[in-house]
Protein backbone atom coordinates (compact mmCIF):
# COMPACT_ATOMS: atom_id res chain seq x y z
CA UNK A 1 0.00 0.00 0.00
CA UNK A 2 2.83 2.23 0.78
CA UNK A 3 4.47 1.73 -2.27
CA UNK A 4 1.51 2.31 -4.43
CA UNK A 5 1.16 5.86 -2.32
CA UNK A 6 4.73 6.88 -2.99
CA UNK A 7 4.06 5.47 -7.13
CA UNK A 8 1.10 7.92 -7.23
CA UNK A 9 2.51 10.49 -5.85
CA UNK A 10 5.85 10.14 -8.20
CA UNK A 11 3.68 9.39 -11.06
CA UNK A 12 0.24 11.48 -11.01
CA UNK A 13 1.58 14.59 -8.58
CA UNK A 14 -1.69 15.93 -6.54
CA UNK A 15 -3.48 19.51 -7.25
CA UNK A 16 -0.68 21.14 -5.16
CA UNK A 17 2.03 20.33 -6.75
CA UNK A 18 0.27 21.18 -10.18
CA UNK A 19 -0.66 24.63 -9.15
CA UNK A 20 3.36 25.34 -8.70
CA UNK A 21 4.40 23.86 -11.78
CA UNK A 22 1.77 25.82 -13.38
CA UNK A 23 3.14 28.89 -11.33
CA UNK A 24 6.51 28.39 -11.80
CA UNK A 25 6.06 27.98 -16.07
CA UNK A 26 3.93 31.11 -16.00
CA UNK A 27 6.68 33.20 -14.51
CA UNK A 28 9.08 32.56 -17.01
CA UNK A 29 7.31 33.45 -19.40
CA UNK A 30 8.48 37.11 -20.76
CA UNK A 31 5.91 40.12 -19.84
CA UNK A 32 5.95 40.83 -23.92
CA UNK A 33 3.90 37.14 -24.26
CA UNK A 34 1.74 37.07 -21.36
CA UNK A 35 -1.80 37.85 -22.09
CA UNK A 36 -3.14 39.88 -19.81
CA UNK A 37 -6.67 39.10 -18.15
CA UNK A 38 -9.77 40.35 -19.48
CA UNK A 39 -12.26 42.61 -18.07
CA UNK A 40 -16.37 43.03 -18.21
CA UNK A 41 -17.18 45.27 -20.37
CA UNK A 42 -19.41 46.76 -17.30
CA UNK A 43 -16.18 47.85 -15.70
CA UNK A 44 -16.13 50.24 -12.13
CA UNK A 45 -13.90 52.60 -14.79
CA UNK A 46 -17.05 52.61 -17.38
CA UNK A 47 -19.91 52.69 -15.50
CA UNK A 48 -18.61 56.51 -13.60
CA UNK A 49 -18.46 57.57 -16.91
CA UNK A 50 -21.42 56.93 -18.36
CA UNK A 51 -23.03 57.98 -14.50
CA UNK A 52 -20.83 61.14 -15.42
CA UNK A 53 -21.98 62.16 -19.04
CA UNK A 54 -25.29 60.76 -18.10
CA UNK A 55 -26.02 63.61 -15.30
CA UNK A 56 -24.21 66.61 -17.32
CA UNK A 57 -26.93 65.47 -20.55
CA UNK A 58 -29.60 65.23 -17.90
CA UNK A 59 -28.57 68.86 -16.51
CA UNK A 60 -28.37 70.48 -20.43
CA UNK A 61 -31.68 69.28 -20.95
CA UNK A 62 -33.62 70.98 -18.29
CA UNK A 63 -32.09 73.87 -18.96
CA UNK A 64 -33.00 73.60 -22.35
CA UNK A 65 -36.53 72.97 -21.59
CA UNK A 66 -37.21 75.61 -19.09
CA UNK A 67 -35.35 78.22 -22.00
CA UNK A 68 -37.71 76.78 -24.22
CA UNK A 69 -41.04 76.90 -21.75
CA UNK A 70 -40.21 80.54 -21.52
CA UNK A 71 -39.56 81.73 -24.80
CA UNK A 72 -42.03 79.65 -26.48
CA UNK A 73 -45.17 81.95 -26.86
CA UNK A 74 -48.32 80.31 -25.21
CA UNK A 75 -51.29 79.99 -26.31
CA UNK A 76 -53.92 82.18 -27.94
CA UNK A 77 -55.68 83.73 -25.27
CA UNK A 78 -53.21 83.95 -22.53
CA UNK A 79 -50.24 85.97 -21.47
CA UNK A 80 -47.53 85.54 -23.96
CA UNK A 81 -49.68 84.80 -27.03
CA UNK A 82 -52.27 86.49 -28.84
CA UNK A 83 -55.32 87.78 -27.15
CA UNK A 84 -58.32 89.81 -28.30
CA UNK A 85 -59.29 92.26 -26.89
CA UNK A 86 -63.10 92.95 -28.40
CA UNK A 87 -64.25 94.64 -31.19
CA UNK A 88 -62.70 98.52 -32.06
CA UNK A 89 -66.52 99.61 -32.77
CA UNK A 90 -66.86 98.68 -28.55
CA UNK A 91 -64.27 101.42 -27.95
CA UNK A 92 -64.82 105.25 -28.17
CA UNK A 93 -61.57 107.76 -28.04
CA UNK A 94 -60.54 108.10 -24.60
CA UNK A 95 -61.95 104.52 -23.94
CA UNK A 96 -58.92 102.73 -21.63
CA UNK A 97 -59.91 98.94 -21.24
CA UNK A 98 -58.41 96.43 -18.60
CA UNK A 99 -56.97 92.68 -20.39
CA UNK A 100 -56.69 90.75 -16.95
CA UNK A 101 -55.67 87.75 -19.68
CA UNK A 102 -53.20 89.40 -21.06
CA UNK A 103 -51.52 92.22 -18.67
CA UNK A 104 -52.03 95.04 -20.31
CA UNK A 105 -54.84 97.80 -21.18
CA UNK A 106 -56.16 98.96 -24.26
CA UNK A 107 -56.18 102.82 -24.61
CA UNK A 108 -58.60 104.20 -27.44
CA UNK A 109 -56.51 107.55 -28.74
CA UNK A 110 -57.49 109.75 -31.84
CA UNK A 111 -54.36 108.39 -33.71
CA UNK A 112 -55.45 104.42 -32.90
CA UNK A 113 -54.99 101.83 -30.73
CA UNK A 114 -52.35 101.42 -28.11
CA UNK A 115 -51.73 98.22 -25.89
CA UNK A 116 -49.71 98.97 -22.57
CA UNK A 117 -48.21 96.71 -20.53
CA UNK A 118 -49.37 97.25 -17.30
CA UNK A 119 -45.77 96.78 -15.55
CA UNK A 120 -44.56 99.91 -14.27
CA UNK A 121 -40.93 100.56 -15.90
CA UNK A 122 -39.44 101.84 -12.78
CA UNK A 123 -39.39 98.57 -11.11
CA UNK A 124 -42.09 96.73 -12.09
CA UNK A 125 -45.04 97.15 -10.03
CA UNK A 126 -48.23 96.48 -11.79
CA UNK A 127 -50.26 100.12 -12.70
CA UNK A 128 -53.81 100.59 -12.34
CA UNK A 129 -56.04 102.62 -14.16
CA UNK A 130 -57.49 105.43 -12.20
CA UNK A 131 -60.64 106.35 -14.35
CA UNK A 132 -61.45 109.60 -11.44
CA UNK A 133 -57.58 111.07 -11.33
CA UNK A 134 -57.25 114.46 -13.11
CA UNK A 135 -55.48 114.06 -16.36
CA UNK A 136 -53.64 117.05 -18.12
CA UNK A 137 -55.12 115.30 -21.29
CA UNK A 138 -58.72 117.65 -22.53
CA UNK A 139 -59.86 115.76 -24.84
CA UNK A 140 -60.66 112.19 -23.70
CA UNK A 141 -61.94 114.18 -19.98
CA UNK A 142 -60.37 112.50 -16.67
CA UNK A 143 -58.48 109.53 -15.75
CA UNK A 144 -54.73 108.26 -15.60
CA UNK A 145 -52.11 105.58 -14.47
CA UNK A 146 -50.67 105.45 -11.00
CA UNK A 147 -48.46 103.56 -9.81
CA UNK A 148 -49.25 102.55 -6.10
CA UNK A 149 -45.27 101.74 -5.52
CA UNK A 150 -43.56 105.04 -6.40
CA UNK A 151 -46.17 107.28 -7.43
CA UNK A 152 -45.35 107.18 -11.33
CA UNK A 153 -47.91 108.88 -13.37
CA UNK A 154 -48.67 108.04 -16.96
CA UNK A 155 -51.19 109.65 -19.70
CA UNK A 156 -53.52 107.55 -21.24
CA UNK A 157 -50.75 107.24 -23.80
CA UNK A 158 -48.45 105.56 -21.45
CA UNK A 159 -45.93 108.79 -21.18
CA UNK A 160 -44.74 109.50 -18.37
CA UNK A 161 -45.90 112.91 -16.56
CA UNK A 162 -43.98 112.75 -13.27
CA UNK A 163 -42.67 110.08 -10.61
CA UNK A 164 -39.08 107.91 -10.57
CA UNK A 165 -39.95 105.89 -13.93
CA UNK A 166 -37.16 106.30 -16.42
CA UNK A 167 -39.59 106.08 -19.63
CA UNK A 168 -43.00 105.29 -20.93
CA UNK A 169 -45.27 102.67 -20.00
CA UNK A 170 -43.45 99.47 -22.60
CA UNK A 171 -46.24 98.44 -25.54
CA UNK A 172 -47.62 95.43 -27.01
CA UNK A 173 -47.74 94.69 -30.70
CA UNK A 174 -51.48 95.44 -31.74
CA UNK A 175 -53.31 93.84 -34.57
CA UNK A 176 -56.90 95.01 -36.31
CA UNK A 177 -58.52 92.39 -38.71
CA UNK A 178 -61.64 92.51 -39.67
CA UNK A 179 -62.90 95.30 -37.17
CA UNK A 180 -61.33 93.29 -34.51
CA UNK A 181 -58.42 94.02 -31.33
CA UNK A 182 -55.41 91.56 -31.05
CA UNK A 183 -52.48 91.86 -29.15
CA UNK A 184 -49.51 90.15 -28.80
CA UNK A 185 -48.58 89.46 -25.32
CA UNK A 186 -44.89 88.08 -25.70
CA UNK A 187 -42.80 89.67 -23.58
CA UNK A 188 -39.84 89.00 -26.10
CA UNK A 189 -41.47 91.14 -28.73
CA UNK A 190 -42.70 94.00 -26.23
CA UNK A 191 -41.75 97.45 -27.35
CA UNK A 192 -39.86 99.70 -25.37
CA UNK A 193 -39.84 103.62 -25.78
CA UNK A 194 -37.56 106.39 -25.16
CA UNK A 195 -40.34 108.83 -25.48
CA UNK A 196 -43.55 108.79 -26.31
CA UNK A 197 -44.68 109.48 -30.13
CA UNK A 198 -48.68 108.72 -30.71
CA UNK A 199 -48.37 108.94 -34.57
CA UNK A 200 -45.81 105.86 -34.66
CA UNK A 201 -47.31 104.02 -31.42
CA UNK A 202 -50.51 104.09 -32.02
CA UNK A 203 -52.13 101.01 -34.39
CA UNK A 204 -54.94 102.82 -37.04
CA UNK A 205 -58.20 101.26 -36.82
């Protein structure tokens, strides 16, 4: 029995001593021939990238959208798109009508149409209409804007007649088809004045 033991283990060497053969071979061969060991393609290396690019894309794109919410004008009817604003046989001169939907009032003047934009250009304070203040303006009778913030006051035109404000009252594009109001509520496309000039700010109806 002992001598078949010590025949087996000359003969057919056990795991062990396979391992170092296999250990010893391997490190003689030179570094130029070895092949080195391959890796996942789901490597800790690749995945941080792609985590990486994967939140600065994610980033660009909401930024992109909110630009694009913004800018984009809405829809007919509401602030930053189109809305109408009644019929110009509805409106006699010296007529100043309030668009809640749109931000702005519609002044009836002998030369047209105007649309103001009811911010105040001082710092932005929204300006009511007061239909019972004095105006310097004869022929339309009383009533001007006021701002409650800084005590602005504007014409019916949207000039400015005293207060901090720097300039008019800013306009909105104003359209008449077929006897009708429309303005343009983007704020992108707003129009904003030096001074005020009712021959070239006014729309003709």
């Amino acid at each position: 029995m002992a001598k078949e033991t010590r025949d087996a283990g000359l003969f057919y060497p056990g795991a062990d001593a396979a391992e170092e053969v296999e250990r010893r071979s391997a490190s003689q061969v030179p570094d130029t021939q070895r092949v080195p060991p391959r890796r996942g393609f789901w490597s800790r290396r690749t995945v941080m990238r792609w985590v990486g690019w994967g939140t600065i894309m994610g980033l660009l794109g909401q930024m992109t959208v909110g630009f694009g919410i913004f800018f984009w004008p809405k829809k007919v009817g509401a602030f930053g798109g189109e809305v109408s604003a009644g019929n110009v046989a509805d409106m006699k001169v010296g007529d100043v009508k309030l668009l809640n939907e749109g931000k702005c009032y519609v002044s009836r003047v002998p030369e047209g149409v105007l649309a103001l934009w009811w911010k105040c250009p001082h710092l932005g304070c929204t300006v009511p209409w007061k239909p019972n203040d004095p105006s310097e303006d004869t022929m339309a009778g009383s009533g001007r804007f006021n701002c409650p913030c800084h005590g602005s006051i504007y014409d019916r035109y949207g000039n400015i007649i005293s207060g901090p404000a720097p300039r008019p009252m800013d306009l909105f594009q104003v359209a008449v088809r077929e006897g009708k109001i429309y303005v343009n509520t983007n704020p992108t496309t707003a129009v904003v004045r030096g001074s005020s000039n009712p021959s070239q700010d006014a729309t003709p109806v």
